[in-house]
Protein backbone atom coordinates (compact mmCIF):
# COMPACT_ATOMS: atom_id res chain seq x y z
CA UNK A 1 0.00 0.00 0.00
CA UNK A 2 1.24 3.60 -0.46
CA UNK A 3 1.07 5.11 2.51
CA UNK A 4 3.48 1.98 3.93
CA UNK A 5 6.09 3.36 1.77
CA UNK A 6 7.40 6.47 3.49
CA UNK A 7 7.52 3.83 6.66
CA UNK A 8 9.86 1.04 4.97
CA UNK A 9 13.27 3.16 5.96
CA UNK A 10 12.55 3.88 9.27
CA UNK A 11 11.17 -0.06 10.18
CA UNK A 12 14.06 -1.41 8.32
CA UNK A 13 17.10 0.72 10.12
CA UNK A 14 14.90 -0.33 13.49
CA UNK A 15 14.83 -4.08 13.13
CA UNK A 16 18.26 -3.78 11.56
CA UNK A 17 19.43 -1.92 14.77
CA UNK A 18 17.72 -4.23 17.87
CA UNK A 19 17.85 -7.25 16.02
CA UNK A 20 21.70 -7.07 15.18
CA UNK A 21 22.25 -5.92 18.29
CA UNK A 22 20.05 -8.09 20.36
CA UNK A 23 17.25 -5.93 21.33
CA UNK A 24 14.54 -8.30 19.68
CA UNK A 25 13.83 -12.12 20.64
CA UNK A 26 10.34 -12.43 19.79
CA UNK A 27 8.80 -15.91 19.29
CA UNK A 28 6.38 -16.76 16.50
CA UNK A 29 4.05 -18.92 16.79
CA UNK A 30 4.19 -21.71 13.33
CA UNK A 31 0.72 -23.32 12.64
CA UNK A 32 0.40 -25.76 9.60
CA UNK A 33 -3.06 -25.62 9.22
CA UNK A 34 -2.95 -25.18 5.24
CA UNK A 35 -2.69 -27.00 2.20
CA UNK A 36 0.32 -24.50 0.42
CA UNK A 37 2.39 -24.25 3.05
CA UNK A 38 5.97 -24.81 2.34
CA UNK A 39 8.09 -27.42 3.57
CA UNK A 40 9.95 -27.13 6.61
CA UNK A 41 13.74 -27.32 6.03
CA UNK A 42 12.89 -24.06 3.88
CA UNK A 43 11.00 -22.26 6.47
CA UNK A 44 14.70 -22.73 8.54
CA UNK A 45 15.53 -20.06 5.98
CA UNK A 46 13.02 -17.72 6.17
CA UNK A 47 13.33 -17.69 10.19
CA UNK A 48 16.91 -17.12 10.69
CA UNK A 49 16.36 -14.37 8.10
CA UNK A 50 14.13 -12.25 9.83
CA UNK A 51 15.81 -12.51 13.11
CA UNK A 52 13.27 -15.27 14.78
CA UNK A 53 15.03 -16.98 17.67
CA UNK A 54 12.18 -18.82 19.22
CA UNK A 55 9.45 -20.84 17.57
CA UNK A 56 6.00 -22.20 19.10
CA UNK A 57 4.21 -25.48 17.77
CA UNK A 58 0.82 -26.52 17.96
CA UNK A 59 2.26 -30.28 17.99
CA UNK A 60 5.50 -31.35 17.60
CA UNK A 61 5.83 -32.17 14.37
CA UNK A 62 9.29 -34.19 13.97
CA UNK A 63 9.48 -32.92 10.13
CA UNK A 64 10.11 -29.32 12.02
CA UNK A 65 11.85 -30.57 14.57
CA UNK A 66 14.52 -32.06 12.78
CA UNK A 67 14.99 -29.31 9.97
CA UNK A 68 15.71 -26.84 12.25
CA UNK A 69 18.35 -29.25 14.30
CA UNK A 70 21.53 -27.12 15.41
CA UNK A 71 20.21 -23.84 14.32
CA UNK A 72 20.18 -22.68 17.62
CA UNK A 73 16.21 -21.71 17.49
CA UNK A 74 14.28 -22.27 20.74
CA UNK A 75 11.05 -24.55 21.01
CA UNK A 76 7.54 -25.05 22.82
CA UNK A 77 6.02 -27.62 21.64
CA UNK A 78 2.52 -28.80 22.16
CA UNK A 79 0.78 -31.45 23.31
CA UNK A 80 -3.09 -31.39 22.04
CA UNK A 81 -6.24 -31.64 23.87
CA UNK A 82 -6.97 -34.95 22.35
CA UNK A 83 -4.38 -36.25 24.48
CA UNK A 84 -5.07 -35.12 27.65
CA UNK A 85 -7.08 -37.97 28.88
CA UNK A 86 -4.46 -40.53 28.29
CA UNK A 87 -1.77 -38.72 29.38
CA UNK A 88 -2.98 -39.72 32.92
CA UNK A 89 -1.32 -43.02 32.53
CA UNK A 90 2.49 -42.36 33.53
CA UNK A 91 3.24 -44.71 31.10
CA UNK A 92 1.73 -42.87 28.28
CA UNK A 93 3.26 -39.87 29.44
CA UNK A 94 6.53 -41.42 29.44
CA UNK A 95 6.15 -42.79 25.96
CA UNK A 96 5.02 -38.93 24.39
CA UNK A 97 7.69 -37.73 25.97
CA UNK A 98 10.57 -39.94 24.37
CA UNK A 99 9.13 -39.87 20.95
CA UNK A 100 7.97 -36.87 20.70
CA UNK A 101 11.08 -34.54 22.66
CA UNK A 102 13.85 -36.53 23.66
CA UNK A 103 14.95 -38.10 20.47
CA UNK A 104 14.98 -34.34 19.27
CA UNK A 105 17.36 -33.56 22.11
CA UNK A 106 19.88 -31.48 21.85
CA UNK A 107 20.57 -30.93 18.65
CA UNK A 108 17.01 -29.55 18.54
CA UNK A 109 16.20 -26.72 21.45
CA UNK A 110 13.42 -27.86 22.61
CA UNK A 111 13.11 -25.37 25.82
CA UNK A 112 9.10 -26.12 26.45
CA UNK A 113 5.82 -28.32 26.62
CA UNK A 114 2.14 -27.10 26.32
CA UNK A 115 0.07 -29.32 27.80
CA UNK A 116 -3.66 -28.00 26.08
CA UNK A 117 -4.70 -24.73 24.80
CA UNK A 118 -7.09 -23.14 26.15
CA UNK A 119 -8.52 -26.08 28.03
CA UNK A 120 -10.37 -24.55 31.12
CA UNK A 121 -12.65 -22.29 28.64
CA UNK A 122 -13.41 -24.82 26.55
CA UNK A 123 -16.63 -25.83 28.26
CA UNK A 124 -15.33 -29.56 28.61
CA UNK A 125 -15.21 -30.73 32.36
CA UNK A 126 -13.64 -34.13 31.29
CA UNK A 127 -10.73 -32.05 29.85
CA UNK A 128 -10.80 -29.23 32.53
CA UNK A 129 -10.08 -31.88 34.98
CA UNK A 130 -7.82 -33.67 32.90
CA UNK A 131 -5.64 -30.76 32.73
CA UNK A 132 -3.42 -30.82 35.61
CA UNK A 133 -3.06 -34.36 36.25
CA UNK A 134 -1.88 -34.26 32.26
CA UNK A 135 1.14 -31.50 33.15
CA UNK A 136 1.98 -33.13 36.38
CA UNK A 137 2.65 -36.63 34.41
CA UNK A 138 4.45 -34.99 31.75
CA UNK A 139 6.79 -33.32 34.17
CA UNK A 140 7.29 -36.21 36.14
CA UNK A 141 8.52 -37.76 33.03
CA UNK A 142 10.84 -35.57 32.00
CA UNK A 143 12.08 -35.79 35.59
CA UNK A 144 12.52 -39.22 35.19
CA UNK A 145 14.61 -39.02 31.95
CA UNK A 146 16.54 -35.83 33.69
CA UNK A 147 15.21 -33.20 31.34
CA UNK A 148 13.25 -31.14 33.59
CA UNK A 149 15.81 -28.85 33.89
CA UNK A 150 15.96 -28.10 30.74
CA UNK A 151 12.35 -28.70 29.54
CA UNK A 152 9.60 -27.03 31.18
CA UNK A 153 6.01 -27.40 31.21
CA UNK A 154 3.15 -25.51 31.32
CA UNK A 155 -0.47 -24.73 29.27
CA UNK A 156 -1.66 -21.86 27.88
CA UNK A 157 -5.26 -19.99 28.38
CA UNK A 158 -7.42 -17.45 26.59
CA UNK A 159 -7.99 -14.24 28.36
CA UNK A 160 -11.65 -15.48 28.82
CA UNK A 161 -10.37 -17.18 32.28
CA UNK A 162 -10.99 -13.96 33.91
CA UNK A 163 -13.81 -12.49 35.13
CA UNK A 164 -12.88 -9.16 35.36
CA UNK A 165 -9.96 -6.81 33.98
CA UNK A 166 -11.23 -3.10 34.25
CA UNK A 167 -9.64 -1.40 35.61
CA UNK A 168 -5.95 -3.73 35.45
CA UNK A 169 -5.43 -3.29 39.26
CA UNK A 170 -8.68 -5.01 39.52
CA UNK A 171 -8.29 -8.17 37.36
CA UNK A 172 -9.33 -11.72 38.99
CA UNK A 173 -9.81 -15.31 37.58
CA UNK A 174 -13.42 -16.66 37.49
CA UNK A 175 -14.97 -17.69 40.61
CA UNK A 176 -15.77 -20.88 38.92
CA UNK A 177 -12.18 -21.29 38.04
CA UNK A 178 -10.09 -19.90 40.95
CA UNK A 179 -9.40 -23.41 42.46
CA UNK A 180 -7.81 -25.17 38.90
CA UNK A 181 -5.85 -21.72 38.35
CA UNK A 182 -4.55 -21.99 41.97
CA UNK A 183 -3.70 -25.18 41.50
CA UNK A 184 -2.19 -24.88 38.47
CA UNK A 185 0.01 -21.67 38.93
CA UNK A 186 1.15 -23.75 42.40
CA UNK A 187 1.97 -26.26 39.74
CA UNK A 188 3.77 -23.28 38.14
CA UNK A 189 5.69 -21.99 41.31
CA UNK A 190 7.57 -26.04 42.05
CA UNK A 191 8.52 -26.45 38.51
CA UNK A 192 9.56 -22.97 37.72
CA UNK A 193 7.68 -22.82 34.47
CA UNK A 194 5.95 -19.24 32.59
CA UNK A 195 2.00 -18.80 32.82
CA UNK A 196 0.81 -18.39 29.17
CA UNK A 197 -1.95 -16.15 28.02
CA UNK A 198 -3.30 -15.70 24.58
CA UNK A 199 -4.62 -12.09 24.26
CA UNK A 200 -6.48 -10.44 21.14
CA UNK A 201 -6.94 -7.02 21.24
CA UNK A 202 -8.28 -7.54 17.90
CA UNK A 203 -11.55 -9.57 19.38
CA UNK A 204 -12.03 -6.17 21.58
CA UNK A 205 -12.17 -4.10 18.98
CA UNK A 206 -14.29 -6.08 16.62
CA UNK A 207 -17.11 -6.08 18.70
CA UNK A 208 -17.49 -2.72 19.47
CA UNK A 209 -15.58 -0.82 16.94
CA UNK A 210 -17.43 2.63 17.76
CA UNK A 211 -16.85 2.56 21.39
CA UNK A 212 -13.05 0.94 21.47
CA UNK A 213 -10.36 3.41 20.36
CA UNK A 214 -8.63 2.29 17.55
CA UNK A 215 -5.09 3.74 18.36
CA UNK A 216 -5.70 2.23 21.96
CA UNK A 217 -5.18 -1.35 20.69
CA UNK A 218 -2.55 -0.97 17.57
CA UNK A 219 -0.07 1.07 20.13
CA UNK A 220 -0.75 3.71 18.03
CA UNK A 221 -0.25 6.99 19.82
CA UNK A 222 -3.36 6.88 22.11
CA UNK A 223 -3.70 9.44 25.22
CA UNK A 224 -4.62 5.95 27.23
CA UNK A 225 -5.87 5.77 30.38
CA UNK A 226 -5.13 5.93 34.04
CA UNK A 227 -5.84 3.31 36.51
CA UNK A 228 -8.22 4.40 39.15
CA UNK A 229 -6.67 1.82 41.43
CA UNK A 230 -3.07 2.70 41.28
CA UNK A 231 -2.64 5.59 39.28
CA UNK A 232 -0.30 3.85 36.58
CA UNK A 233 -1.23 4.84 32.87
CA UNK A 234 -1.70 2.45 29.94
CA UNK A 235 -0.74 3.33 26.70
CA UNK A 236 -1.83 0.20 24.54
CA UNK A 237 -5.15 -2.86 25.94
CA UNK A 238 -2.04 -5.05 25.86
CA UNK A 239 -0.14 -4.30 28.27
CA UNK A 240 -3.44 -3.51 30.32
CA UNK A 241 -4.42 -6.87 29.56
CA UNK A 242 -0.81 -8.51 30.98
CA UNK A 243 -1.53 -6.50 34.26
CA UNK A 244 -4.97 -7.43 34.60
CA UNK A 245 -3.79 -10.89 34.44
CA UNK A 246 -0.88 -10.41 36.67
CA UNK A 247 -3.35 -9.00 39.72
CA UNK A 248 -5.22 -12.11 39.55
CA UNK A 249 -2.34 -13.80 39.69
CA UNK A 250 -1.51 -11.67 42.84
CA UNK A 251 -4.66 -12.12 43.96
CA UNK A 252 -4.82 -15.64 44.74
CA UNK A 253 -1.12 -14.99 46.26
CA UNK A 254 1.37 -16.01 43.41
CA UNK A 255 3.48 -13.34 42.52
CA UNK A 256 6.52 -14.80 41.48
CA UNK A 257 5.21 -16.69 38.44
CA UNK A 258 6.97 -15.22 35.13
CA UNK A 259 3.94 -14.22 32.36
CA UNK A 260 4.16 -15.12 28.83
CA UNK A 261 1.86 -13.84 26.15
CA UNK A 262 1.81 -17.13 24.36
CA UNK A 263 -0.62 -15.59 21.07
CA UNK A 264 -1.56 -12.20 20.08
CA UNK A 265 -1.56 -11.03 16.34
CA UNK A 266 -4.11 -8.50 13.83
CA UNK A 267 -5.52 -10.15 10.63
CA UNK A 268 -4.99 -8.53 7.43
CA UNK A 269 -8.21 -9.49 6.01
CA UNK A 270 -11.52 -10.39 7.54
CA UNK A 271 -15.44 -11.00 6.58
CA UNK A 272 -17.09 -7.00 5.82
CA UNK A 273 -18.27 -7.48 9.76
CA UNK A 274 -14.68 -7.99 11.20
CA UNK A 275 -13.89 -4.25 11.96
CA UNK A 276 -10.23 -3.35 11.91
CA UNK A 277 -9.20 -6.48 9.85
CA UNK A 278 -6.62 -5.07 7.37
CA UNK A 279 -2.92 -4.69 5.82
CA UNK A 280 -2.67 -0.88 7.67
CA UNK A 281 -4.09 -2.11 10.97
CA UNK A 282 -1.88 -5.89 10.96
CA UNK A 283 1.23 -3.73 9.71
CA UNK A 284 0.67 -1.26 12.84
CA UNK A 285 -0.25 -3.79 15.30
CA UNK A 286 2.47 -5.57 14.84
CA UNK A 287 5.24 -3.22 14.16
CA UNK A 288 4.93 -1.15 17.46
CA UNK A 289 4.67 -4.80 19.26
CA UNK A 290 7.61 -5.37 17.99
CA UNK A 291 8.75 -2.12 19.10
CA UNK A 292 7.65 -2.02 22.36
CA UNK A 293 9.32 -5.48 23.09
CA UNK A 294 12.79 -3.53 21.82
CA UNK A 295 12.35 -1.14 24.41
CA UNK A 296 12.48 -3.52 27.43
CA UNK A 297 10.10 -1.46 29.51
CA UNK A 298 8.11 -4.15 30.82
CA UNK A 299 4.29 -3.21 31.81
CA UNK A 300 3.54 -0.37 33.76
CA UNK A 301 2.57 -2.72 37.12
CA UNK A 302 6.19 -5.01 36.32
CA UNK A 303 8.06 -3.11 34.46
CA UNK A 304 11.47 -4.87 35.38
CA UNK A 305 9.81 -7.71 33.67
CA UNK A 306 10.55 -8.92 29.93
CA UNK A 307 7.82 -9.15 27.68
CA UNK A 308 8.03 -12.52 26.32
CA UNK A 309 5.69 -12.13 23.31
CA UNK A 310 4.93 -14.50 20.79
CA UNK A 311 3.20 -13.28 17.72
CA UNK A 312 0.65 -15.29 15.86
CA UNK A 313 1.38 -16.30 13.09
CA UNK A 314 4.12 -17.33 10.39
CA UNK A 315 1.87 -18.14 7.56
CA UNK A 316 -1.68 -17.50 6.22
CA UNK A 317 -3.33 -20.58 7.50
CA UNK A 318 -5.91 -21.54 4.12
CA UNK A 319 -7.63 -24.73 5.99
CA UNK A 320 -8.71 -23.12 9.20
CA UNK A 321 -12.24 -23.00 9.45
CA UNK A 322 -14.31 -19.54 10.51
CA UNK A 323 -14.23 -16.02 9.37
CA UNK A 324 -11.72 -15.05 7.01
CA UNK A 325 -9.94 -13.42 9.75
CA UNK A 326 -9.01 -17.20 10.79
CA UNK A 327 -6.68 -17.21 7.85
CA UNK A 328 -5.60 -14.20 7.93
CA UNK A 329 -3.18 -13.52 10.78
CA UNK A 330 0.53 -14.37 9.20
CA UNK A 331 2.84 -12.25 8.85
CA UNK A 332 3.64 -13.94 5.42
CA UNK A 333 2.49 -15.80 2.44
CA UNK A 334 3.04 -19.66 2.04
CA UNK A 335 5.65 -18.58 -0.84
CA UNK A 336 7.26 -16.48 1.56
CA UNK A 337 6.62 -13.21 0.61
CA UNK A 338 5.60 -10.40 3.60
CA UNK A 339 1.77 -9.88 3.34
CA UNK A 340 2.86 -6.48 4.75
CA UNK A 341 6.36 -4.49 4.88
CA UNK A 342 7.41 -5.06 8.63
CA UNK A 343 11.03 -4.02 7.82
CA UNK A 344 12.32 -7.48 8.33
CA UNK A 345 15.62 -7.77 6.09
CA UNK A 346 14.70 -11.17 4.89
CA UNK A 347 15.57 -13.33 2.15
CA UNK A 348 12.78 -15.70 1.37
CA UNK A 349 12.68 -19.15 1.57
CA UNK A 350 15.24 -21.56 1.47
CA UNK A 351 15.47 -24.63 -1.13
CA UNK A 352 13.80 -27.51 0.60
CA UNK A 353 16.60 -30.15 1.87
CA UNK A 354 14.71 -33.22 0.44
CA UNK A 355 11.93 -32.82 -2.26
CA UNK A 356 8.79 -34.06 -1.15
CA UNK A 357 4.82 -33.88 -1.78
CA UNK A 358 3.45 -31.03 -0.97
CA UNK A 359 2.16 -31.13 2.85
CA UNK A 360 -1.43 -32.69 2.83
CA UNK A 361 -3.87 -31.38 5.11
CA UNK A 362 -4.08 -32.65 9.01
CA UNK A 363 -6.73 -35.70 9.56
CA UNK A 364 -7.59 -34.62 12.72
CA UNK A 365 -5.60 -30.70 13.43
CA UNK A 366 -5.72 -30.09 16.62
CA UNK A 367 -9.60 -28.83 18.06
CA UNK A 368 -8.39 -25.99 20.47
CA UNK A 369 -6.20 -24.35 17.24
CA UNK A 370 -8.55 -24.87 14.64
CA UNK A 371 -10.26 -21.04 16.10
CA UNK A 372 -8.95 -18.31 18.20
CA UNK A 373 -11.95 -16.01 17.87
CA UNK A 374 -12.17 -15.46 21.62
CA UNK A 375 -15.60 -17.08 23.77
CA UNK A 376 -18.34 -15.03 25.07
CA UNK A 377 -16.39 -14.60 27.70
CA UNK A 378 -13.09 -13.12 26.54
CA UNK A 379 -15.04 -11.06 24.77
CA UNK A 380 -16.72 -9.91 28.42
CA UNK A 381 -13.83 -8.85 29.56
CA UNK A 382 -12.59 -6.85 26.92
CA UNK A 383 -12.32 -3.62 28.41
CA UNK A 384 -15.68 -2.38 27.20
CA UNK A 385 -16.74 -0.17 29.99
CA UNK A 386 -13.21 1.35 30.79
CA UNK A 387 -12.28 2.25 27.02
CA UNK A 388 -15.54 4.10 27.05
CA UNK A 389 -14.32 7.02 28.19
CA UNK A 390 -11.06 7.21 26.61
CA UNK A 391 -10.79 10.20 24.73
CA UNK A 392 -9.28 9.24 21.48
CA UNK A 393 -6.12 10.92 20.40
CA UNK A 394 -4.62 9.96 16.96
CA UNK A 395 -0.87 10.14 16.48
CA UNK A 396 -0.08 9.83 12.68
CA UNK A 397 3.22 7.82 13.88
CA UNK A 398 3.58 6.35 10.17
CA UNK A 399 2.71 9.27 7.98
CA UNK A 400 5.07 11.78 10.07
C-alpha cells in the first residue's frame, strides 16, 4: 500500500538496529493448518532471516523438529487436547515424551511443553479436569529421563479465564475457576515454568468498533488511560491486559510466576463485519509490538519484567475454518513473501533439503487451534466499559 512506503526506511534501520544488536527475541508462533504451506527445512531459511530466535508449535511435528536441528532456534512444543485424557497413565506420558522430545534432544532446542490450549474455557469438564493431572505426568517424566531442567512445562489460556480486567489493578480469575488456576500456577511456582496467556486485542475491537479506540489497541499513539486503582497509565489494551492478568495472579497470592503472552496477532483481512481487519491495521499492530518489546520497559505494574511475546502467526493458514480473519493472521504468504512491509531484512525461503509432496492437510488438526476467535467470555472482559471514556487521540506515527 502507499502510505506503507514512506515507513519502509525507518522499520528497516529499526529491526536492523535491535535485532543485530540483540534488542529483539520475539517468538512466533508456526501453525500448519494449510494446504500451500511450504516445507519445513525451507521455512529454517526464512526464520533465521528475519531474526526469529524462538518458535511455538501446535504439535511437535518431527518434520520441524529435525529441519531446524543445530540452528540454535528455541522450542515449545505442544501437546493437544486430544491427548489429555491418556496422558494420565504415567506410562503414556513417558512414551510422548521420548518420541515426541527426547529423540529431538539437543541438537534440537526444545526449551518447552504445552500441555492443552485453552482447556479450562473450553466448556469440557472431562478435559478441565484432565488438565493438571496431564502437566503433572508430563513433568514427572521428564524428571525421570533428567530433562526437567531443561524442559519445562506448562499450558496456555485465553484471556476469557478472567472475570474481570477493568480497571488492570482489579483483574481476577473466574470464581468458577479460581481453584484449577490456583492449582495450576502452584503447579507453576515447584517447577519454575511461565504462565501463558493468549490475548487479542483484535476480538475487543471487533465487537465494538465505535466505542473501542482504535489507536488504543494498535499502540498507536493513544492518550490511554489511568488506573483508578493505582494511578499507573496504559498506553496500549495489551499491556493492560498482561496486568490485569498479573493481579489475579496476585490475587490468589502467586506473585513470582513469570507471564508469557503465548498468542496475540491483527488479521490482514476479515469477513465486511470484522472491523479493523486489514494490511494498515496488521502492519501497525504488529510493528509497534515489535517495538515495544525492543524497548524492554516491561508493563507499567512489572516493568522490570521482559515481555516474552509471541506473535501469531508465520503463515496465512488456508484450511482453518471460521471467518476469514481465521486465515488471515501471518505475517507472510506460504511462498514467503511479507503480506505487509514489517522491515524485516529477509531473504525468502530456502530450497527444501529433500523434495517431497506437498504437505497434505491434518486428519484430525488439533480442536483448540482450529479457532482463536475469543468465547463469550473473553469477549466480556474486553475492556468495554473502561475504554468508554477514553478520549481518542490519533498520532499519525507512520505518515510523520
Amino acid at each position: 500500500m502507499d502510505s506503507s512506503t514512506s515507513t519502509v526506511p525507518l522499520l528497516i534501520l529499526f529491526f536492523s538496529a535491535v535485532v543485530a544488536g540483540g534488542g529483539v527475541t520475539f517468538g512466533i508462533n508456526y501453525g500448519q493448518i494449510g494446504s500451500d504451506l511450504p516445507e519445513p527445512s525451507a521455512v529454517v531459511h526464512l526464520v533465521k532471516s528475519i531474526g526469529g530466535t524462538r518458535l511455538k508449535l501446535y504439535d511437535a511435528d518431527p518434520r520441524v523438529l529435525k529441519a531446524f536441528a543445530n540452528t540454535g532456534v528455541e522450542f515449545i512444543v505442544s501437546l493437544g487436547n486430544e491427548y489429555l485424557l491418556e496422558m494420565k497413565d504415567p506410562a503414556k506420558a513417558q512414551a510422548w515424551v521420548q518420541t515426541k522430545v527426547q529423540c529431538h534432544l539437543p541438537a534440537t532446542r526444545i526449551t518447552t511443553i504445552a500441555v492443552g490450549n485453552e482447556v479450562l474455557t473450553a466448556n469440557d469438564s472431562a478435559l478441565s479436569a484432565a488438565l493438571l493431572p496431564a502437566m503433572e505426568s508430563i513433568h514427572a517424566a521428564l524428571v525421570s529421563l533428567n530433562l526437567d531442567k531443561q524442559v519445562a512445562v506448562t499450558t496456555a489460556h485465553n484471556m476469557g479465564i478472567l472475570g474481570g480486567s477493568s480497571p488492570p489493578s482489579a483483574g481476577v480469575f473466574r470464581k468458577d475457576l479460581e481453584q484449577k488456576l490456583s492449582c495450576i500456577l502452584d503447579f507453576h511456582c515447584k517447577v519454575g515454568s511461565p504462565f501463558l496467556i493468549n490475548a487479542y486485542p483484535f476480538f475487543a475491537y471487533k465487537d465494538k468498533p465505535q466505542q473501542i479506540p482504535l489507536d488504543f489497541v494498535l499502540f498507536d499513539g493513544s492518550a490511554g488511560v489511568v488506573d483508578s486503582g493505582t494511578g499507573l497509565h496504559y498506553e496500549n489494551m495489551l499491556v493492560a491486559q498482561m496486568d490485569a492478568a498479573y493481579s489475579a495472579m496476585e490475587k490468589l497470592g502467586y506473585k513470582n510466576v513469570c507471564l508469557q503472552i503465548s498468542e496475540t496477532g491483527w488479521p490482514s483481512k476479515g469477513d465486511p463485519d470484522e472491523a479493523g481487519a486489514s494490511i494498515e491495521n496488521a502492519r501497525k499492530y504488529n510493528g509497534n509490538l515489535l517495538r515495544l518489546i525492543a524497548e524492554k520497559k516491561g508493563t507499567p505494574l512489572r516493568p522490570n519484567a521482559n515481555l516474552n511475546v509471541y506473535v501469531f502467526a508465520l503463515f496465512n493458514e488456508n484450511q482453518k475454518p471460521g471467518p476469514a480473519s481465521e486465515r488471515n493472521f501471518g505475517l507472510f504468504k506460504p511462498d514467503g513473501t511479507p503480506v505487509y512491509d514489517l522491515g524485516f531484512n529477509f531473504s525468502g525461503l530456502g530450497t527444501p533439503t529433500v523434495q517431497q509432496s506437498p504437505t497434505p492437510p491434518r486428519a484430525e488438526p488439533p480442536p483448540a487451534y482450529l479457532s482463536i476467535i475469543a468465547d463469550p467470555a473473553e469477549r466480556l472482559v474486553a475492556y468495554y466499559g473502561w475504554v468508554l471514556s477514553v478520549a481518542m487521540v490519533v498520532v499519525a506515527f507512520f505518515y510523520v
